[in-house]
N, C-alpha and C. Protein backbone atom coordinates (compact mmCIF):
# COMPACT_ATOMS: atom_id res chain seq x y z
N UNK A 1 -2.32 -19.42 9.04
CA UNK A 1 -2.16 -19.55 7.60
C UNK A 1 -3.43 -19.08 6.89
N UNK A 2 -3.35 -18.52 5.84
CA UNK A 2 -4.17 -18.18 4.63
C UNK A 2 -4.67 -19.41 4.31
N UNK A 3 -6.36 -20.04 4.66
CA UNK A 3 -6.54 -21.39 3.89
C UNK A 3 -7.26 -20.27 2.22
N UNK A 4 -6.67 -20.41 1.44
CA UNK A 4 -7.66 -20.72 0.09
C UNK A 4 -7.05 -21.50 -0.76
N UNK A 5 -7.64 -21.58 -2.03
CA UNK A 5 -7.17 -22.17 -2.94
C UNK A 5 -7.24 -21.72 -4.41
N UNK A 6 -6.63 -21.42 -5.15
CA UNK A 6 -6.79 -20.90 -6.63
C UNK A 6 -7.02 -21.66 -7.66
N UNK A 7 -7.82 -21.89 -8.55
CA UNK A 7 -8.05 -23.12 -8.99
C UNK A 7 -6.92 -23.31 -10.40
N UNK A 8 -6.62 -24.50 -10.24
CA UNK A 8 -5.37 -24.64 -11.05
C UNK A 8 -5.76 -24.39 -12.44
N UNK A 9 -7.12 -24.26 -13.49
CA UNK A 9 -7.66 -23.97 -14.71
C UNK A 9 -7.69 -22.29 -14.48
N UNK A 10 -7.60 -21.54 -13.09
CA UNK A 10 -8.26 -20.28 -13.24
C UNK A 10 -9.12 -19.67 -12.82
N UNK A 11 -9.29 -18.54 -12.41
CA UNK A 11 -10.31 -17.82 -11.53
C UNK A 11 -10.66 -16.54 -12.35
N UNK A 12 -11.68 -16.22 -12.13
CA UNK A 12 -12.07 -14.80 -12.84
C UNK A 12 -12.39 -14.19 -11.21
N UNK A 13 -11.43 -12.89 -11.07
CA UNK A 13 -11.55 -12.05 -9.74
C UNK A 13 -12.07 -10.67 -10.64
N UNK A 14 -13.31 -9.83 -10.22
CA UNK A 14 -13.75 -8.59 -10.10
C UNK A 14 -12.49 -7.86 -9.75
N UNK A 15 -12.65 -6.80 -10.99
CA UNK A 15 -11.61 -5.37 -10.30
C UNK A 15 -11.96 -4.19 -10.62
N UNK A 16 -11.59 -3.16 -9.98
CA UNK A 16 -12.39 -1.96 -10.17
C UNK A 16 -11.78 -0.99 -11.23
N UNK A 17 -11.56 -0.60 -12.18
CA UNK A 17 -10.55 0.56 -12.80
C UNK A 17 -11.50 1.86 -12.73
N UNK A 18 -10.31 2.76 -11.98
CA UNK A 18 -10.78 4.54 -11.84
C UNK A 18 -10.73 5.05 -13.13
N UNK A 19 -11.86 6.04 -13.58
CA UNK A 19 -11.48 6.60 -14.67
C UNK A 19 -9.95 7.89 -14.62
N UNK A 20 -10.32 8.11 -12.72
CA UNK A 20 -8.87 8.87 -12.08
C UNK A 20 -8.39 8.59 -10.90
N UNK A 21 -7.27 8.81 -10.77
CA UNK A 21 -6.50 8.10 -9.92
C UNK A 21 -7.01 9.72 -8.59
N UNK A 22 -6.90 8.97 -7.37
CA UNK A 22 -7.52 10.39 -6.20
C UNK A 22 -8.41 9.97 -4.80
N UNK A 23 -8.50 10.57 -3.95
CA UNK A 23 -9.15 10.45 -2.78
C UNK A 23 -10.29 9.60 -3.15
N UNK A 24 -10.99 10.02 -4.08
CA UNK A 24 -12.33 9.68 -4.32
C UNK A 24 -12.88 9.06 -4.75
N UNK A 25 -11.33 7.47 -4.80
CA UNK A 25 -12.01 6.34 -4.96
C UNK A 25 -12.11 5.42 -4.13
N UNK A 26 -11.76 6.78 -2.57
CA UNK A 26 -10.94 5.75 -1.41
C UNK A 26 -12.22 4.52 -0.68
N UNK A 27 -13.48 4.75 -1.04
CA UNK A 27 -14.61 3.93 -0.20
C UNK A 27 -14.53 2.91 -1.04
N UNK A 28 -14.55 2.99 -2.15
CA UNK A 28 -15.01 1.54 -3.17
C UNK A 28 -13.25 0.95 -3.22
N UNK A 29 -12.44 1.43 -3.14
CA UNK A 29 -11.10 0.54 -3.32
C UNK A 29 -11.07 0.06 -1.77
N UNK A 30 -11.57 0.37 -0.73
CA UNK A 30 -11.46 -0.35 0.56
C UNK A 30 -12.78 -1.17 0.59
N UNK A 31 -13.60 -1.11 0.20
CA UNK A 31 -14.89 -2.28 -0.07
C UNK A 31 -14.64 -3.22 -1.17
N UNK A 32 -13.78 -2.70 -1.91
CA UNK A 32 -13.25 -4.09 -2.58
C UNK A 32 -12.20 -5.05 -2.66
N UNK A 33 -11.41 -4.21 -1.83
CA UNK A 33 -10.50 -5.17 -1.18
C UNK A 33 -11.09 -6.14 0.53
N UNK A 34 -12.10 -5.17 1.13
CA UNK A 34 -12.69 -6.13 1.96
C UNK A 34 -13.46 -7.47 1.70
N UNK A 35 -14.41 -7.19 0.43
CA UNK A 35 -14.97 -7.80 -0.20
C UNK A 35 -14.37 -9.45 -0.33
N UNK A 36 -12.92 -9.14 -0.43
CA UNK A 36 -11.87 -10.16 -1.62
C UNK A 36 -11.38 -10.83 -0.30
N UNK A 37 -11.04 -10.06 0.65
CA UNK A 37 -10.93 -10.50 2.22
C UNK A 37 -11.60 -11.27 3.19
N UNK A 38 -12.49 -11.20 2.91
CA UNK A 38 -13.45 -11.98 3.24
C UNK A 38 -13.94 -13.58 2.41
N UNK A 39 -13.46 -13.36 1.38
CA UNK A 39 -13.88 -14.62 0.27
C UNK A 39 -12.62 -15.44 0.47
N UNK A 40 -11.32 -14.79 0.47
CA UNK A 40 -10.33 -15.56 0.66
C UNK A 40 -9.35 -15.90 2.24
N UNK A 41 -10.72 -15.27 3.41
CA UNK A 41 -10.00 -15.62 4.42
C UNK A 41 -8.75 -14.90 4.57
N UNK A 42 -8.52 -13.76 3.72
CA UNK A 42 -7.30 -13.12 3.80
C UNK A 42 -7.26 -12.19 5.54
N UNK A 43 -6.16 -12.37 6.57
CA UNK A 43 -6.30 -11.82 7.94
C UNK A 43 -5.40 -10.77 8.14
N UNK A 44 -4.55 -10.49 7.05
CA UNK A 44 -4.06 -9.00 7.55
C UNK A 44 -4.07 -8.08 5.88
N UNK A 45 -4.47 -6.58 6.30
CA UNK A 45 -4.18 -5.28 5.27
C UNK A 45 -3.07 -4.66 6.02
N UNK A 46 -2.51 -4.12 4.83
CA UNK A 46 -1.53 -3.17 4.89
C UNK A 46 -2.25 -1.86 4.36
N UNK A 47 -2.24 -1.23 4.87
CA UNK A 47 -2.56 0.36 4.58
C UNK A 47 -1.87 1.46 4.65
N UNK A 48 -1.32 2.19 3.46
CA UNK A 48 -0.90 3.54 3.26
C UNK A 48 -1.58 4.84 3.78
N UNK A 49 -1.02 5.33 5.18
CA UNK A 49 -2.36 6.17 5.57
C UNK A 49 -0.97 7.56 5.75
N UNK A 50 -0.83 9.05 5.60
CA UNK A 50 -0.21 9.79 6.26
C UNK A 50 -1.07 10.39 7.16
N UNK A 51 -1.85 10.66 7.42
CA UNK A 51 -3.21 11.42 8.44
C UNK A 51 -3.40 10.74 9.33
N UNK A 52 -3.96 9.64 8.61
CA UNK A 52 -4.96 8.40 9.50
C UNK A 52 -6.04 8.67 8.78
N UNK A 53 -6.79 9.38 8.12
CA UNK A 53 -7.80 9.40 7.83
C UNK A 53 -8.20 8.35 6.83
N UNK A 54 -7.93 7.49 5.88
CA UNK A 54 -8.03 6.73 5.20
C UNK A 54 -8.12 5.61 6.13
N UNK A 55 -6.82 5.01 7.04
CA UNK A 55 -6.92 4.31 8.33
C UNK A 55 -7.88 4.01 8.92
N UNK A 56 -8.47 5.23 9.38
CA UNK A 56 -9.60 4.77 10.19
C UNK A 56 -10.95 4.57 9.09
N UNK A 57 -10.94 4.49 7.95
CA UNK A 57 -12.29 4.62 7.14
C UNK A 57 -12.47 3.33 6.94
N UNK A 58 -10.81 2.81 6.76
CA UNK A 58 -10.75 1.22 6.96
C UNK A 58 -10.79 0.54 7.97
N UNK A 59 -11.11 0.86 9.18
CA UNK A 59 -11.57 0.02 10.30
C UNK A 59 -12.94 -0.04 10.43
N UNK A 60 -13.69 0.57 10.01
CA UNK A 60 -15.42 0.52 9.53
C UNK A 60 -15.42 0.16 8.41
N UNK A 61 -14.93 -0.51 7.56
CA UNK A 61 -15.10 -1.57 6.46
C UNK A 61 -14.78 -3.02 6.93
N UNK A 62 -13.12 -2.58 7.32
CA UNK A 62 -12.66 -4.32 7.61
C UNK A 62 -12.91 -4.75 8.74
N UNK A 63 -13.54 -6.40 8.32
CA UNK A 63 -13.45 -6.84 9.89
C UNK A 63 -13.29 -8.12 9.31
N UNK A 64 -12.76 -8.70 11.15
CA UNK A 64 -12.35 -9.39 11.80
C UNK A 64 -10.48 -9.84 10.29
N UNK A 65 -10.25 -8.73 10.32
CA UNK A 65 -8.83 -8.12 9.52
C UNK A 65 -8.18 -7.86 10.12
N UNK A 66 -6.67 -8.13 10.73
CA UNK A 66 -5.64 -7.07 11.07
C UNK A 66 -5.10 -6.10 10.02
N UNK A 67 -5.18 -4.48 10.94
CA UNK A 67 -5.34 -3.39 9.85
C UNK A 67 -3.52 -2.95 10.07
N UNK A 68 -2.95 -2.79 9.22
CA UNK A 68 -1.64 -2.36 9.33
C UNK A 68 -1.55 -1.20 8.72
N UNK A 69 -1.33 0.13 9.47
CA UNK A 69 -1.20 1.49 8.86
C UNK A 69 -0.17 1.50 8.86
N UNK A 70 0.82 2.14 7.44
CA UNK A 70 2.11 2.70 7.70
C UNK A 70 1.98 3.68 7.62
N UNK A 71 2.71 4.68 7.98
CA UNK A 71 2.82 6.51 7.39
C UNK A 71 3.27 6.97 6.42
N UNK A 72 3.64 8.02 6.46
CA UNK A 72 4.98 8.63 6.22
C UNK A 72 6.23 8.55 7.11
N UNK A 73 8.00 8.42 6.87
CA UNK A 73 8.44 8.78 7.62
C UNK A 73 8.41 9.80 8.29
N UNK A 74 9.11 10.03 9.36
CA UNK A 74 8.55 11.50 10.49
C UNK A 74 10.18 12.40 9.72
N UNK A 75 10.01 13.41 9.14
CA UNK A 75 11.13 14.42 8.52
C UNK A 75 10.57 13.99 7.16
N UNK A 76 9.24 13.58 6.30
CA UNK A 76 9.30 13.18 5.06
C UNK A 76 8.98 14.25 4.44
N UNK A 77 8.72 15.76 5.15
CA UNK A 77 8.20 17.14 4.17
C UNK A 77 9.38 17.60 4.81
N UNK A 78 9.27 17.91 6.11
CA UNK A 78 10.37 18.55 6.73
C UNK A 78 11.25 17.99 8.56
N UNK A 79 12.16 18.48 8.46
CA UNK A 79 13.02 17.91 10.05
C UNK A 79 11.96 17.74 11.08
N UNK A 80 11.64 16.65 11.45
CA UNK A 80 11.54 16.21 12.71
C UNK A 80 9.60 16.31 12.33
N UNK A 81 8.91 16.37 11.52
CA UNK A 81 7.57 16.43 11.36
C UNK A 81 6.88 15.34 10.98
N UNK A 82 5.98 14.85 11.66
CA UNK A 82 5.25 13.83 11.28
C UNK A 82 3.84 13.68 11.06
N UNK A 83 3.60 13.67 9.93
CA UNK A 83 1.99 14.21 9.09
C UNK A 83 0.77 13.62 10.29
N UNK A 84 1.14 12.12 10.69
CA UNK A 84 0.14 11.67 11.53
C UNK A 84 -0.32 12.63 12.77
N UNK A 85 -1.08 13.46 13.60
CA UNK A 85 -1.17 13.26 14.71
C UNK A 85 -0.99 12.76 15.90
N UNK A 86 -0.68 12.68 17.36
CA UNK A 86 -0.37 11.67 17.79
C UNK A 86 -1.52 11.29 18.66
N UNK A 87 -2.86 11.90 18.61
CA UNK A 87 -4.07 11.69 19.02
C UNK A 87 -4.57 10.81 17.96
N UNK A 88 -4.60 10.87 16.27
CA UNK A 88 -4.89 10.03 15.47
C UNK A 88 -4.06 9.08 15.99
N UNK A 89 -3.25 9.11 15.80
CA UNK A 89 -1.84 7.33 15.98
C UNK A 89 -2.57 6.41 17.14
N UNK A 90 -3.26 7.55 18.35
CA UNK A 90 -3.71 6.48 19.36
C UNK A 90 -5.01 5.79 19.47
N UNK A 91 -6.03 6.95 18.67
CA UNK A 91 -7.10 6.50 18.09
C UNK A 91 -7.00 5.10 17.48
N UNK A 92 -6.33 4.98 16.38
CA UNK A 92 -6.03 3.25 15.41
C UNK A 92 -5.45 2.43 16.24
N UNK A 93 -4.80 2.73 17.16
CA UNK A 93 -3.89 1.71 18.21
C UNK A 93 -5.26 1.35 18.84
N UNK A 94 -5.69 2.11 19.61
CA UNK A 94 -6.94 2.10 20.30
C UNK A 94 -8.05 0.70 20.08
N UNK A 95 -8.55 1.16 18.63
CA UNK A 95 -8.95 -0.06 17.68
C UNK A 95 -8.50 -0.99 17.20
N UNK A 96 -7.52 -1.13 17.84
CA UNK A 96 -6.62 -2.82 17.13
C UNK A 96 -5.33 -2.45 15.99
N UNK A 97 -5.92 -1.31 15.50
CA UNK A 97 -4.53 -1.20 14.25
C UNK A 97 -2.91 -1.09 15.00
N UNK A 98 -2.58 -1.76 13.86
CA UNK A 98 -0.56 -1.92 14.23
C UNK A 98 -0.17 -0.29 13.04
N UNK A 99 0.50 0.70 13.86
CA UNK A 99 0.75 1.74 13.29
C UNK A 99 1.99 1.39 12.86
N UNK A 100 2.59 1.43 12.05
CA UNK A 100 4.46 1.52 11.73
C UNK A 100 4.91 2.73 11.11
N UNK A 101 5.41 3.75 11.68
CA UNK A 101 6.73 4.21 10.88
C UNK A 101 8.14 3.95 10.54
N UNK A 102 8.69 3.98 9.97
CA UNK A 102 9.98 3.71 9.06
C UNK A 102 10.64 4.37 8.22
N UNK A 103 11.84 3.94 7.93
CA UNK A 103 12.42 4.73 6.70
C UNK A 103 11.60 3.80 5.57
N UNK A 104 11.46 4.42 4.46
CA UNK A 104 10.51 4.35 3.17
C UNK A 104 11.05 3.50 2.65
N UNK A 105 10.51 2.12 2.37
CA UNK A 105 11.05 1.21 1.29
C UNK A 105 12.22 1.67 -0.19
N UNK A 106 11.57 2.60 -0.93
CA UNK A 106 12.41 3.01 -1.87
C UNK A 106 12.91 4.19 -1.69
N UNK A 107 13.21 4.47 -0.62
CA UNK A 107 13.88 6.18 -0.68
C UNK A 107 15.06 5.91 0.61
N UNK A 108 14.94 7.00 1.58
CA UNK A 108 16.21 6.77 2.74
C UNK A 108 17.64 7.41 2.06
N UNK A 109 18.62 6.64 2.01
CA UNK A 109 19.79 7.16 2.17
C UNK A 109 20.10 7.06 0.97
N UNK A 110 19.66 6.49 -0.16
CA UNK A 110 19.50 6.83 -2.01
C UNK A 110 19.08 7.97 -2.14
N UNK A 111 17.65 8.38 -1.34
CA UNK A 111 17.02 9.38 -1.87
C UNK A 111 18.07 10.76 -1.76
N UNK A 112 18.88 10.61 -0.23
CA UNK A 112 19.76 11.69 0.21
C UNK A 112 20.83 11.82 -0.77
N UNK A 113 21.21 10.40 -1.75
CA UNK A 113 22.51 10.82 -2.71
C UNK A 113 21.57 11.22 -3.90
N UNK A 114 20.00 11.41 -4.25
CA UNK A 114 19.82 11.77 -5.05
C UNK A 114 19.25 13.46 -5.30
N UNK A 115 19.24 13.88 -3.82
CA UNK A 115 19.13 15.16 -3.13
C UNK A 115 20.01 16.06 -3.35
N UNK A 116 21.45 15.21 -3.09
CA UNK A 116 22.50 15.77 -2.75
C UNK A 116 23.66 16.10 -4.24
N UNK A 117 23.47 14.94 -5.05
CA UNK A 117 24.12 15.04 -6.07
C UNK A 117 23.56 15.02 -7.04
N UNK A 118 22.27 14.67 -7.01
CA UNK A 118 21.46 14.95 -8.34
C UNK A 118 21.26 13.51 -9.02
N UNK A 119 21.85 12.51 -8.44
CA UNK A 119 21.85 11.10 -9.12
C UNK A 119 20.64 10.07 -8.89
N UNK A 120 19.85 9.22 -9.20
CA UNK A 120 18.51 8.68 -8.90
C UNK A 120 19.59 7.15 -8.85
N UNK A 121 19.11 6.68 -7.71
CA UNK A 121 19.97 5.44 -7.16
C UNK A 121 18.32 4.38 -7.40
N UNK A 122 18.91 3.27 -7.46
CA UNK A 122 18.42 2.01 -7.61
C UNK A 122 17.09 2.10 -7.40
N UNK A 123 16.77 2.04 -5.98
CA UNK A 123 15.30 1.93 -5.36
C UNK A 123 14.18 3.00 -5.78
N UNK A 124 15.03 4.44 -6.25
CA UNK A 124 14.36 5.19 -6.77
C UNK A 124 13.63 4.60 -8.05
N UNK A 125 14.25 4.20 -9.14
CA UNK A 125 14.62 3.78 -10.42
C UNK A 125 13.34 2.76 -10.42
N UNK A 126 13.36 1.82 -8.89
CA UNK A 126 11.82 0.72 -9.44
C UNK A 126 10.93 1.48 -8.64
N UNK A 127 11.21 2.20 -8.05
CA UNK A 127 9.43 2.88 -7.95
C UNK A 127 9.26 3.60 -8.80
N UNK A 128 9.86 4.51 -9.96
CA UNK A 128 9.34 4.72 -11.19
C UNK A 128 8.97 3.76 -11.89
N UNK A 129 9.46 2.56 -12.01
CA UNK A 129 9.13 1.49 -12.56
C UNK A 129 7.57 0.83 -12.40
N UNK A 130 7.31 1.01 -11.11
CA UNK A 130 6.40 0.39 -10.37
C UNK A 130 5.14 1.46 -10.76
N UNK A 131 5.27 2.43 -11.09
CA UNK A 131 4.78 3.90 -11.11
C UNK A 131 4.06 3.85 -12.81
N UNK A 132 4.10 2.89 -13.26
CA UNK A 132 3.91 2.29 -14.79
C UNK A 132 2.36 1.75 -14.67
N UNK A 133 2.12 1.38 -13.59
CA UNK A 133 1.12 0.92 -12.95
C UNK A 133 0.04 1.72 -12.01
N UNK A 134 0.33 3.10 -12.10
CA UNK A 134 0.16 3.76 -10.94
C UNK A 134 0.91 3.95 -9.74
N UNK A 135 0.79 5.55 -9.45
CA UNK A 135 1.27 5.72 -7.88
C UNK A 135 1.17 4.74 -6.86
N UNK A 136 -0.32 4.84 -7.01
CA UNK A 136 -0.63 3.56 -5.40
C UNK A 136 -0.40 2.66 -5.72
N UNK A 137 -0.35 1.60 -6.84
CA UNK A 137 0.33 0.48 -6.84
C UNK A 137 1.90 0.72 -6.14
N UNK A 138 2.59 1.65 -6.47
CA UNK A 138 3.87 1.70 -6.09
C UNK A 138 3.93 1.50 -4.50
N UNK A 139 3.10 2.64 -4.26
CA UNK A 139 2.67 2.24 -2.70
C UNK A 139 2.24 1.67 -1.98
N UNK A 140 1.14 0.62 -2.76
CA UNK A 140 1.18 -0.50 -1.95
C UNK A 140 2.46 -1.50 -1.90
N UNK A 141 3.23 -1.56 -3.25
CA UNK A 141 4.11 -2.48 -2.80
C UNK A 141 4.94 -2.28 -2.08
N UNK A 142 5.39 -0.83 -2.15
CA UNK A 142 6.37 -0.68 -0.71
C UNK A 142 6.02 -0.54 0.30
N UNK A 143 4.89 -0.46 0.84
CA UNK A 143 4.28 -0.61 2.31
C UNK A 143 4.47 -1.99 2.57
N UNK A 144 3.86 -3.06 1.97
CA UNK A 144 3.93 -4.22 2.26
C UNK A 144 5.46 -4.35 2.10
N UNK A 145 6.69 -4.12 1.95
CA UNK A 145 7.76 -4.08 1.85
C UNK A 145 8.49 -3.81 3.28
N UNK A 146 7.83 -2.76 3.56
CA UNK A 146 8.20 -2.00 4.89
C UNK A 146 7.75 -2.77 5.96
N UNK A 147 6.11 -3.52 5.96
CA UNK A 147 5.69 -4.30 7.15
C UNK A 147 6.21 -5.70 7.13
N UNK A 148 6.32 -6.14 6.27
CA UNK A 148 7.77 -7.10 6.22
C UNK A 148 8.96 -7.21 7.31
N UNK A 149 9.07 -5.87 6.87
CA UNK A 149 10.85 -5.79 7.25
C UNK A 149 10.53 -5.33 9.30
N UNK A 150 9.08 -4.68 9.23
CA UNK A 150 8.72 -4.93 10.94
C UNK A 150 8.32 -5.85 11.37
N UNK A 151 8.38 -7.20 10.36
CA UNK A 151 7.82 -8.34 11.33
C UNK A 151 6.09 -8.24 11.06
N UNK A 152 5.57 -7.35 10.62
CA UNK A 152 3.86 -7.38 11.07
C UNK A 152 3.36 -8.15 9.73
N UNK A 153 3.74 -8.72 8.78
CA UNK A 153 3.49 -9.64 7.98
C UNK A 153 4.68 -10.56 7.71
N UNK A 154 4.13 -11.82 7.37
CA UNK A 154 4.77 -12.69 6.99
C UNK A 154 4.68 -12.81 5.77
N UNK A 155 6.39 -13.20 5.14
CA UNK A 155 6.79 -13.42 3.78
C UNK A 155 6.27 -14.53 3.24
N UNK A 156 5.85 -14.22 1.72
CA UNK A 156 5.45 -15.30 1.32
C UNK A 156 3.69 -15.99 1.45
N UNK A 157 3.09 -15.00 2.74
CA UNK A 157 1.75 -15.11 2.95
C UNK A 157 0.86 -14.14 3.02
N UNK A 158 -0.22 -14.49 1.48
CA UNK A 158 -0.97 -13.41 1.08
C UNK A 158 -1.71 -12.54 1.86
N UNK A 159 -1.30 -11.43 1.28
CA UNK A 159 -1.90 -10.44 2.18
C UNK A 159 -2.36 -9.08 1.20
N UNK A 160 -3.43 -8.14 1.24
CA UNK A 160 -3.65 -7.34 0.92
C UNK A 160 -3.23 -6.03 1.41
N UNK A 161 -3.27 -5.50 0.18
CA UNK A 161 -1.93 -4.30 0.39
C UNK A 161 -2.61 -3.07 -0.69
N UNK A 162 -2.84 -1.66 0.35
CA UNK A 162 -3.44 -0.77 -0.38
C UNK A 162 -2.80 0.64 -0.68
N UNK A 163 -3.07 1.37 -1.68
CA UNK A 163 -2.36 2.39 -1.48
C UNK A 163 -2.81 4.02 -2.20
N UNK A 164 -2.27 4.48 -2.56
CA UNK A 164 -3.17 5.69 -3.42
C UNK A 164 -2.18 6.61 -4.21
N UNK A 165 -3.10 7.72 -4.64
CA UNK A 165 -2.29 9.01 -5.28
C UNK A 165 -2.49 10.08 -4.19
N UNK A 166 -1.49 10.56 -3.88
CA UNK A 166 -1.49 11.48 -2.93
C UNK A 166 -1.93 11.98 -1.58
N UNK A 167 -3.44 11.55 -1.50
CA UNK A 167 -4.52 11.19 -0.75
C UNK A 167 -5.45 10.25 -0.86
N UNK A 168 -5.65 9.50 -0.25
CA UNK A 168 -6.49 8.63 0.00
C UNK A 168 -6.38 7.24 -0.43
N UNK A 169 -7.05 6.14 -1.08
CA UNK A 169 -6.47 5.18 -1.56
C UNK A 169 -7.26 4.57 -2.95
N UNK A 170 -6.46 4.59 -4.38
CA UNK A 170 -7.72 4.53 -5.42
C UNK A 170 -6.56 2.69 -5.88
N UNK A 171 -5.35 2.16 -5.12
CA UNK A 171 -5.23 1.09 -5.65
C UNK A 171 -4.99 -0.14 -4.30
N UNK A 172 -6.01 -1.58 -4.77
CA UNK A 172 -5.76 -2.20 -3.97
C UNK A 172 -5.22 -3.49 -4.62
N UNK A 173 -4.05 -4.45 -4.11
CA UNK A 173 -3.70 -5.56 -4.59
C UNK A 173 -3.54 -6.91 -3.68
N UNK A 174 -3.71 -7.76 -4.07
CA UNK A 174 -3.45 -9.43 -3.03
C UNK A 174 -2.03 -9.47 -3.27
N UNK A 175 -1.15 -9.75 -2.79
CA UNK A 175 0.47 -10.35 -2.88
C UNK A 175 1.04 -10.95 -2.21
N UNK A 176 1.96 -11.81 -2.35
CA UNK A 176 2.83 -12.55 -1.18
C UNK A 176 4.32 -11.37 -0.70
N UNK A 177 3.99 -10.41 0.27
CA UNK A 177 4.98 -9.32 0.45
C UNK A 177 6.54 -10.33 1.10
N UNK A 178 7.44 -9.61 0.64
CA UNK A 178 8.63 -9.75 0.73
C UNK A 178 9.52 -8.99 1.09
N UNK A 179 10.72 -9.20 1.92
CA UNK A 179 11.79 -8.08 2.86
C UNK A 179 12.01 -7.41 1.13
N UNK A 180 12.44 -5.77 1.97
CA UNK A 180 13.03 -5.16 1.13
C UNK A 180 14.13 -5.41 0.65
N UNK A 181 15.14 -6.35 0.63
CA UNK A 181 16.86 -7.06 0.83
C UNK A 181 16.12 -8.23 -0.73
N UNK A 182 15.14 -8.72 0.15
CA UNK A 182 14.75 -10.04 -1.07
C UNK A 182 13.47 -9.81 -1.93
N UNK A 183 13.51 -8.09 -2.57
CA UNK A 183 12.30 -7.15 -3.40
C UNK A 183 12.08 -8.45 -4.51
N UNK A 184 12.55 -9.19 -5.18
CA UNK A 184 12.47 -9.95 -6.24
C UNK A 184 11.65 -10.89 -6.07
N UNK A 185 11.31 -11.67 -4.46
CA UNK A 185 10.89 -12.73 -4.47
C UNK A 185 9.35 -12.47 -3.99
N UNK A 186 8.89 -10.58 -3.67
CA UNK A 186 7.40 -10.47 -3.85
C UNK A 186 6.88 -10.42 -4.86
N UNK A 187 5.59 -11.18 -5.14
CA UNK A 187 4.53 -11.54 -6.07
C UNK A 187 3.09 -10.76 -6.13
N UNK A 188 3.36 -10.21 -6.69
CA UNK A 188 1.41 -9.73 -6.90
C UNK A 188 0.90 -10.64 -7.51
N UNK A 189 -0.43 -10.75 -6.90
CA UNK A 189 -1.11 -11.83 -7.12
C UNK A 189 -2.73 -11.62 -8.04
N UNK A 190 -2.89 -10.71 -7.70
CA UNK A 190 -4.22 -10.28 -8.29
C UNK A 190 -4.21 -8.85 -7.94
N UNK A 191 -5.10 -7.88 -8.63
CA UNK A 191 -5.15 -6.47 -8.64
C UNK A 191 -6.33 -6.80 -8.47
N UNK A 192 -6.76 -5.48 -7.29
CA UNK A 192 -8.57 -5.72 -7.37
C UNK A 192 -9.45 -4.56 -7.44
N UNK A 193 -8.56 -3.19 -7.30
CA UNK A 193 -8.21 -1.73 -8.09
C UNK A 193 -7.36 -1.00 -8.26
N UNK A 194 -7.70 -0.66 -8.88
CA UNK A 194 -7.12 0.69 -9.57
C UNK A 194 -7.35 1.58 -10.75
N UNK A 195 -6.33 2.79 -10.59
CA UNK A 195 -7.12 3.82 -11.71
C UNK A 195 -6.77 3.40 -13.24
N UNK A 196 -7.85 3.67 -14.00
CA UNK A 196 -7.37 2.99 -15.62
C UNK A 196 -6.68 4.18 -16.48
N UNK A 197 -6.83 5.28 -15.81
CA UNK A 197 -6.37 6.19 -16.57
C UNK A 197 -7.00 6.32 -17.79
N UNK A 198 -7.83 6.45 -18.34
CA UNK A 198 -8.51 6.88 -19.08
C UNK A 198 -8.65 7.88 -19.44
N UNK A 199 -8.80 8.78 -19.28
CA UNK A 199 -8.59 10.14 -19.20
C UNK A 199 -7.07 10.86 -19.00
N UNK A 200 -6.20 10.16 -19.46
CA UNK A 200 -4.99 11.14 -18.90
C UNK A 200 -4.86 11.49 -19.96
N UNK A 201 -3.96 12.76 -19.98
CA UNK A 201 -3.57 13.44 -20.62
C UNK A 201 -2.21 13.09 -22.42
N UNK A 202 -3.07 13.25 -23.16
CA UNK A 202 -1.99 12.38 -23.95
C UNK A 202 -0.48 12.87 -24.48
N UNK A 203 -0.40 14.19 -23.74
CA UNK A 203 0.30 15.00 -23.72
C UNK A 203 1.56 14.75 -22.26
N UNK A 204 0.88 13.90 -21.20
CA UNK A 204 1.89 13.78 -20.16
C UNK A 204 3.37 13.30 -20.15
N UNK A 205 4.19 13.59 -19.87
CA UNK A 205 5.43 12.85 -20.00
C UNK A 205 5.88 12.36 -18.84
């Protein structure tokens, strides 16, 4: 079990906001989620890695952490391809990390009727939603969604969960993750980065 405690008046938690969302906030969003890991006894991350390279940057930050890399699914650019290496995959195994691939929390067999007919089905619909917040927020919550549904976290017990824009990782959050079947009953709990967007474009749609 997670021992902490939140104090029932309130806590003031440090968080980081990017002026941009990108690789290059990937050292300080994994030192500050270690940081928070350490204060709250928190024992497992979830990590959004397609390479491994982010993966392993986080096993020379976190310790005494179980590190949970998910991927990409293997066919997620094209048939039968899987971004990881399988010399990286054994490298993180190597070091203690639990690797998971899967079909993608919000995509799979929606994404194929939205491929196929042009229609954006449900799961699509809240990761735009989620996407209000940033990419990597989206991605962290569906990673922790996905390690759920493998058993490598338990529902309901906080755990940190990281994720990014494209490469690397610029958002990290605390949450109680939840099966993808019961999406309603995960909680974010605290944000401890992400990008503020500041700089975007006021022109984006």
């Amino acid at each position: 079990m997670c021992e902490f405690d939140l104090h029932a008046e309130g806590e003031s938690v440090p968080a980081l906001y990017f002026d941009e969302p990108g690789e290059k906030n990937t050292e300080a969003t994994l030192k500050r989620a270690a940081i928070r890991a350490e204060e709250l006894k928190i024992k497992k991350v979830v990590i959004a890695s397609a390479s491994g390279a982010t993966a392993l940057k986080a096993l020379d930050i976190f310790h005494d952490v179980q590190v949970i890399v998910v991927t990409h699914s293997t066919g997620f650019y094209r048939p039968n391809y899987q971004e990881m290496p399988a010399e990286v995959r054994q490298q993180l195994q190597a070091r203690g990390a639990h690797v998971l691939t899967c079909q993608h929390a919000f995509g799979g067999v929606n994404r194929a009727v939205r491929k196929k007919l042009g229609t954006y089905q449900l799961d699509e619909i809240i990761a735009y939603a989620l996407r209000t917040l940033g990419e990597g927020f989206k991605v962290a919550v569906e990673v922790s969604l996905m390690a759920a549904d493998a058993g490598l976290v338990e529902t309901g017990e906080p755990c940190l969960a990281i994720g990014g824009t494209e490469k690397g990782a610029d958002t990290a959050i605390l949450l109680k993750p939840a099966n993808a079947q019961n999406f309603f009953d995960l909680r974010v709990m605290e944000i401890l980065a992400k990008p503020g967007f500041y700089h975007q474009e006021k022109t984006e749609k």
